[in-house]
N, C-alpha and C. Protein backbone atom coordinates (compact mmCIF):
# COMPACT_ATOMS: atom_id res chain seq x y z
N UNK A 1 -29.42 0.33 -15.63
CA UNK A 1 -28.69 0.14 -16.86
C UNK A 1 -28.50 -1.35 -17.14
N UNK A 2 -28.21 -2.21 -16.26
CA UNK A 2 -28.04 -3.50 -16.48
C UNK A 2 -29.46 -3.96 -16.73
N UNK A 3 -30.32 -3.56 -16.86
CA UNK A 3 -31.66 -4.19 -16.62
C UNK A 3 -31.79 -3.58 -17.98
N UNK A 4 -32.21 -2.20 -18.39
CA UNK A 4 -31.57 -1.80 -19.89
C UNK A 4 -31.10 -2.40 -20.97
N UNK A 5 -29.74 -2.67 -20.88
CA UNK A 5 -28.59 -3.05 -21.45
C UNK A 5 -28.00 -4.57 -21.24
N UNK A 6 -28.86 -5.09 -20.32
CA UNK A 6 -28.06 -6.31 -20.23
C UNK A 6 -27.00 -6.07 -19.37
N UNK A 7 -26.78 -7.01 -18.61
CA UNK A 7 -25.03 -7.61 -17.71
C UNK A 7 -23.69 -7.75 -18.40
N UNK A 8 -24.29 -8.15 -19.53
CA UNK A 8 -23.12 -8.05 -20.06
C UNK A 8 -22.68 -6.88 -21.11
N UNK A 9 -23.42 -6.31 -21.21
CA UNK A 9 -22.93 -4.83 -22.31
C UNK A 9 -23.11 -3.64 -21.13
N UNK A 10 -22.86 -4.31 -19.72
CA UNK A 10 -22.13 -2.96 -18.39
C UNK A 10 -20.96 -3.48 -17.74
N UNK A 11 -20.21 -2.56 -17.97
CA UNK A 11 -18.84 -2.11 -17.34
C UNK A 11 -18.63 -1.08 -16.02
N UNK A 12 -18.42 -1.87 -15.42
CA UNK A 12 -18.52 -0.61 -13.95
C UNK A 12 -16.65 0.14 -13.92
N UNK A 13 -16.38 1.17 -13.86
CA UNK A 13 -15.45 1.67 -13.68
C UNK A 13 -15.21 2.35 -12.00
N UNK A 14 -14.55 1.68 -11.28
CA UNK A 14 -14.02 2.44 -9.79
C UNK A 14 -13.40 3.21 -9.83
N UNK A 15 -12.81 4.22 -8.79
CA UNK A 15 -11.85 5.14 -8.49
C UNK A 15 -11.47 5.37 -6.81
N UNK A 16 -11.95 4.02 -5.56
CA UNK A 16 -11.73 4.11 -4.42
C UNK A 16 -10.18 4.49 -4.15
N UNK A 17 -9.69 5.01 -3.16
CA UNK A 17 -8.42 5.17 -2.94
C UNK A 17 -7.96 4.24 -2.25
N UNK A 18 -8.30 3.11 -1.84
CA UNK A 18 -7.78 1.37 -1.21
C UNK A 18 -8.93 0.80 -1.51
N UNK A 19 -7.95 -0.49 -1.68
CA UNK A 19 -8.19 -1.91 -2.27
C UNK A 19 -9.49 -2.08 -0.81
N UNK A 20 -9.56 -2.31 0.46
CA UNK A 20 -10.87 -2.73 1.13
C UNK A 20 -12.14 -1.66 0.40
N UNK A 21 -12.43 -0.80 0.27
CA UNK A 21 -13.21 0.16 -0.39
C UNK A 21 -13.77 -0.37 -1.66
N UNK A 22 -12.60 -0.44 -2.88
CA UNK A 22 -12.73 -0.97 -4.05
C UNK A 22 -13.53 -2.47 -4.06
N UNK A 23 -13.14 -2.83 -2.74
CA UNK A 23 -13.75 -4.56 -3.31
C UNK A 23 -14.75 -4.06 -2.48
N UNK A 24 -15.37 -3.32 -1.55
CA UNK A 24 -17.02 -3.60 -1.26
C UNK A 24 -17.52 -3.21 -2.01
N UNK A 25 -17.03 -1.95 -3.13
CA UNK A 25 -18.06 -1.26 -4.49
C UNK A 25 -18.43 -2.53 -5.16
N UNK A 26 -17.08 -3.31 -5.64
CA UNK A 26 -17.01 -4.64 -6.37
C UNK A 26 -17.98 -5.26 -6.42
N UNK A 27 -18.00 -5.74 -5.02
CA UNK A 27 -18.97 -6.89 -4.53
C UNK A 27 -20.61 -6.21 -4.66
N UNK A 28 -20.65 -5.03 -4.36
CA UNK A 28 -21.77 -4.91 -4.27
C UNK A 28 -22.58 -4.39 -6.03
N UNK A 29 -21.83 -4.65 -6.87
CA UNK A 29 -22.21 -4.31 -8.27
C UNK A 29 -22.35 -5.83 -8.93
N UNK A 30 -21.53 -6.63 -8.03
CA UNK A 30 -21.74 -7.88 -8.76
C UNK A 30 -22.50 -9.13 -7.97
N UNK A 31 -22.02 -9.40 -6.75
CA UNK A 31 -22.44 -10.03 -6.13
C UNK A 31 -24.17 -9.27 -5.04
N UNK A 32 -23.77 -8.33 -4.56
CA UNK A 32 -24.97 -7.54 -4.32
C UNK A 32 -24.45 -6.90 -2.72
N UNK A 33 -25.37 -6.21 -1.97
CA UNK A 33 -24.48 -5.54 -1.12
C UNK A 33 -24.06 -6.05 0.09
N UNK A 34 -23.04 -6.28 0.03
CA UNK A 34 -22.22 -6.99 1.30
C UNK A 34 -22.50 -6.44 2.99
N UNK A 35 -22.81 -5.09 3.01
CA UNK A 35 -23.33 -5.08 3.93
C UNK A 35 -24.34 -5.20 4.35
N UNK A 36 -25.41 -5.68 3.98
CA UNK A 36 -26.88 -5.15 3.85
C UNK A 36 -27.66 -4.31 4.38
N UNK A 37 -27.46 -2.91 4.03
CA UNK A 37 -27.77 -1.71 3.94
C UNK A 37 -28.24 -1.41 3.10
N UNK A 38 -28.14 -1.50 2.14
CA UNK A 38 -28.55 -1.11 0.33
C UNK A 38 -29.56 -1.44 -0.20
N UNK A 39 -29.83 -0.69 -0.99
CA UNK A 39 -30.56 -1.52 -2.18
C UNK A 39 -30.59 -2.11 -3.06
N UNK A 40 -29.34 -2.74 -3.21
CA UNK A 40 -28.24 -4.00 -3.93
C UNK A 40 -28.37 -5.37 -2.71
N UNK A 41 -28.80 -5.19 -1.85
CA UNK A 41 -28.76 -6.19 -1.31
C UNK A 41 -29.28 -6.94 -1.63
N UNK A 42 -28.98 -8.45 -1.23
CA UNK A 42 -28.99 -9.50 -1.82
C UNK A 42 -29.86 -9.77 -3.85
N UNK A 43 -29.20 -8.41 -4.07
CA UNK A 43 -29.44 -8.51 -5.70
C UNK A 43 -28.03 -8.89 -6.47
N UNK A 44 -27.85 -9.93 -7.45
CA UNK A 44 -26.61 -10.33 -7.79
C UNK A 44 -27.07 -9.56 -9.59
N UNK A 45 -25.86 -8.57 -9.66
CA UNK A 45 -26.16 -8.16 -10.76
C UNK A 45 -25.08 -8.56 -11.51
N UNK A 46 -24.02 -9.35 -11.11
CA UNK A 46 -23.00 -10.11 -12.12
C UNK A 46 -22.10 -9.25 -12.81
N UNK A 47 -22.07 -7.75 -12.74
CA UNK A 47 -21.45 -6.82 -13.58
C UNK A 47 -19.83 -6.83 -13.57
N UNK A 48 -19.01 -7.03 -14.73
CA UNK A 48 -17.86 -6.71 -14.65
C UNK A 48 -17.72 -5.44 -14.20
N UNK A 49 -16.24 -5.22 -13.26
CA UNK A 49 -16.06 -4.14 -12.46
C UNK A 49 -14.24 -4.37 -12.53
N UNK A 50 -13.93 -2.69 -12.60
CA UNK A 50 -12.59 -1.95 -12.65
C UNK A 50 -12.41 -1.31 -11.75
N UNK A 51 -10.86 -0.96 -11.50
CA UNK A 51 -10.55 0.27 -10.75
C UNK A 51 -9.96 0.97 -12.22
N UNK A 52 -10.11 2.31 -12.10
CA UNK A 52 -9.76 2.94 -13.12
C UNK A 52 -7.46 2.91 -13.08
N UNK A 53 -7.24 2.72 -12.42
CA UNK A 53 -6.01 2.46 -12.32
C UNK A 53 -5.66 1.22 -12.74
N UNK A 54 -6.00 -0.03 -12.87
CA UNK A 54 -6.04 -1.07 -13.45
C UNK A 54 -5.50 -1.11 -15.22
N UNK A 55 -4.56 -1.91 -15.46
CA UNK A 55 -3.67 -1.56 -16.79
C UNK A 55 -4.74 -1.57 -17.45
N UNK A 56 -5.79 -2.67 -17.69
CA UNK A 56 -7.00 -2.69 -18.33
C UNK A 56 -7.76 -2.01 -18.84
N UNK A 57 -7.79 -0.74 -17.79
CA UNK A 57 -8.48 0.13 -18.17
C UNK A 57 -7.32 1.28 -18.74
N UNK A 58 -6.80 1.61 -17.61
CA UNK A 58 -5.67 3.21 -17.80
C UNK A 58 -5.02 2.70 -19.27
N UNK A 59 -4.78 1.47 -19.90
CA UNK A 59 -4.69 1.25 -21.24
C UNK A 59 -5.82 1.79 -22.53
N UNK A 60 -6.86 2.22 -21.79
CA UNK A 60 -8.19 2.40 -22.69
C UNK A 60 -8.52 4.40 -22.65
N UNK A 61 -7.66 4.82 -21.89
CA UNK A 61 -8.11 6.32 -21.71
C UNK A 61 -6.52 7.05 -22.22
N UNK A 62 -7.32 8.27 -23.13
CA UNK A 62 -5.96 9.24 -23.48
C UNK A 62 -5.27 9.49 -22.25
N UNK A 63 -3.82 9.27 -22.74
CA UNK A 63 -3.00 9.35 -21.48
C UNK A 63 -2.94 11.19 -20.79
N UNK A 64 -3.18 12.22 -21.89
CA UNK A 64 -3.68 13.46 -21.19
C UNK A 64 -4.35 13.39 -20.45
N UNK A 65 -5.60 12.71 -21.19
CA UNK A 65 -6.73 12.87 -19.69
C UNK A 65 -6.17 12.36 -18.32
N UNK A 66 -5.96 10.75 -18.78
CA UNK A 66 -5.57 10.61 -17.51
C UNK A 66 -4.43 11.08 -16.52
N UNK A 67 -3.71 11.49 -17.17
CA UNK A 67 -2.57 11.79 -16.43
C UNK A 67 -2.87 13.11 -15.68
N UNK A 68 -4.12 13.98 -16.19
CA UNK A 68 -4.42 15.33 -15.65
C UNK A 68 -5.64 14.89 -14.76
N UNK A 69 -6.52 13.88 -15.20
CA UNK A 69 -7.25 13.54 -14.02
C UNK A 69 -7.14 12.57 -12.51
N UNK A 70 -6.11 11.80 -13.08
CA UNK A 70 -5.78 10.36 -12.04
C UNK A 70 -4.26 10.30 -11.57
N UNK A 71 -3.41 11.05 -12.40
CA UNK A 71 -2.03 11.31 -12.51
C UNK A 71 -1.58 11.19 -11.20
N UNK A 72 -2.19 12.08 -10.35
CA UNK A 72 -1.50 13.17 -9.13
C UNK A 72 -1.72 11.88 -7.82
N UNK A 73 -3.38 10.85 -8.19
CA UNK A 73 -3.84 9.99 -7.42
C UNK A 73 -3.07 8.29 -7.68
N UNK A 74 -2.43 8.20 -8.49
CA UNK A 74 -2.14 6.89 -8.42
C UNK A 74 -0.74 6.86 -8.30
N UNK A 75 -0.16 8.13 -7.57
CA UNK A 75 1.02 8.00 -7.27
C UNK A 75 1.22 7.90 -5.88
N UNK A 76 0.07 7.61 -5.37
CA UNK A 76 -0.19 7.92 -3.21
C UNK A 76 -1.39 6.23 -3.05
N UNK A 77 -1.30 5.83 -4.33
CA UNK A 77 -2.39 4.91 -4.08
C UNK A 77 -1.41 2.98 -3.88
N UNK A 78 -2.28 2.39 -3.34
CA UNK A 78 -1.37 1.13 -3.34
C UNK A 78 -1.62 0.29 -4.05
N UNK A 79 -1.12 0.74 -5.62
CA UNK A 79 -2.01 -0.14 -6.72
C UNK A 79 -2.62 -1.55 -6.84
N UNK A 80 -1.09 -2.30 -6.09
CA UNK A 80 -0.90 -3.63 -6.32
C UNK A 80 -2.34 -3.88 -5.19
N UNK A 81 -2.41 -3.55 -4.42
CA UNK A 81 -3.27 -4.20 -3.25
C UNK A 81 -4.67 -3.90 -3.92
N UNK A 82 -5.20 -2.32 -4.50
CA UNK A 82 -6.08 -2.24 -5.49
C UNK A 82 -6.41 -3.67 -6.31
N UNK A 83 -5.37 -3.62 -7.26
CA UNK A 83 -5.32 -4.56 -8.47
C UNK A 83 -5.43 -6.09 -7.89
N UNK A 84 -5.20 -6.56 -6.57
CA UNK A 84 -5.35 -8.30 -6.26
C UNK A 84 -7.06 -7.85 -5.29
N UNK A 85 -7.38 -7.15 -5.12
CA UNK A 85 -8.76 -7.04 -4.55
C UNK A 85 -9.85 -6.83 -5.84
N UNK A 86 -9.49 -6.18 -6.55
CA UNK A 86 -10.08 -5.73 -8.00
C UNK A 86 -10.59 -7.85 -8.48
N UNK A 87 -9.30 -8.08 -8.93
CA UNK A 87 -9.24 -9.46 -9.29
C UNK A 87 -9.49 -10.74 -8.80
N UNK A 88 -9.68 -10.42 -7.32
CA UNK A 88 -10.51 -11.84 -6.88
C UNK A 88 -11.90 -11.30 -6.66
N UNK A 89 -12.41 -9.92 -6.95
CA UNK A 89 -14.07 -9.89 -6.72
C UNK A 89 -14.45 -10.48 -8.16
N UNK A 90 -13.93 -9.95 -9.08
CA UNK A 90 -14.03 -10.51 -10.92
C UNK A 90 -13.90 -12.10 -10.79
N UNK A 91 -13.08 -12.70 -10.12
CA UNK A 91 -13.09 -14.13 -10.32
C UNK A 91 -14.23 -14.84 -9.31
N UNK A 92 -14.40 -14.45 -8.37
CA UNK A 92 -15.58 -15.00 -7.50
C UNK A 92 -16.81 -14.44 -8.00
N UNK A 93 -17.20 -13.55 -8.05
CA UNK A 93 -18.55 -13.26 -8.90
C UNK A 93 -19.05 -13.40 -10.05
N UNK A 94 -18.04 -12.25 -11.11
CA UNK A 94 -18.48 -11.84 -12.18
C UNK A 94 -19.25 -13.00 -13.25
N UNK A 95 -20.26 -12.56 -13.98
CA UNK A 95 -21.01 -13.47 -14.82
C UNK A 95 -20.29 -13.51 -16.01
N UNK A 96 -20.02 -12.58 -16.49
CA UNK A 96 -19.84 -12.44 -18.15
C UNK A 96 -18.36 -11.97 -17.98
């Protein structure tokens, strides 16, 4: 899709249940795969990246949906630690 669409008209949306999880998806959508295992490895695809719990986003989805799909999960989740792992993979990588 980024190859498609361009880097900058893709948006990656997460849903890990902790912030260590969330930032290796991160890293490996933008910077490329941190472990090198993948087939993202050492590919830097620059993509902005979310956790779907992030005001950013949960500001962008009907609150029905979400509240019937994510509701039950972001009440057991540790947002804040999510949300400062979310935000330094976006500031060290991201292109666009």
């Amino acid at each position: 899709m980024a190859e498609q669409y361009g880097p900058e008209n893709v948006v990656v949306i997460l849903g890990a249940a902790e912030g260590e999880a969330s930032g290796i998806a991160a890293e490996t959508v933008t910077a490329g795969d941190p472990t090198f295992a993948g087939p993202l490895t050492g590919v830097s695809l620059g993509l902005k990246v979310y956790h779907i719990c992030e005001e950013e986003i949960k500001g962008l989805v009907d609150a029905d949906v979400y509240e019937e799909q994510v509701g039950m999960m972001e009440m057991v989740l540790d947002l804040g630690e999510i949300a400062t792992e979310m935000q330094s993979i976006r500031s060290q990588f991201t292109k666009f």
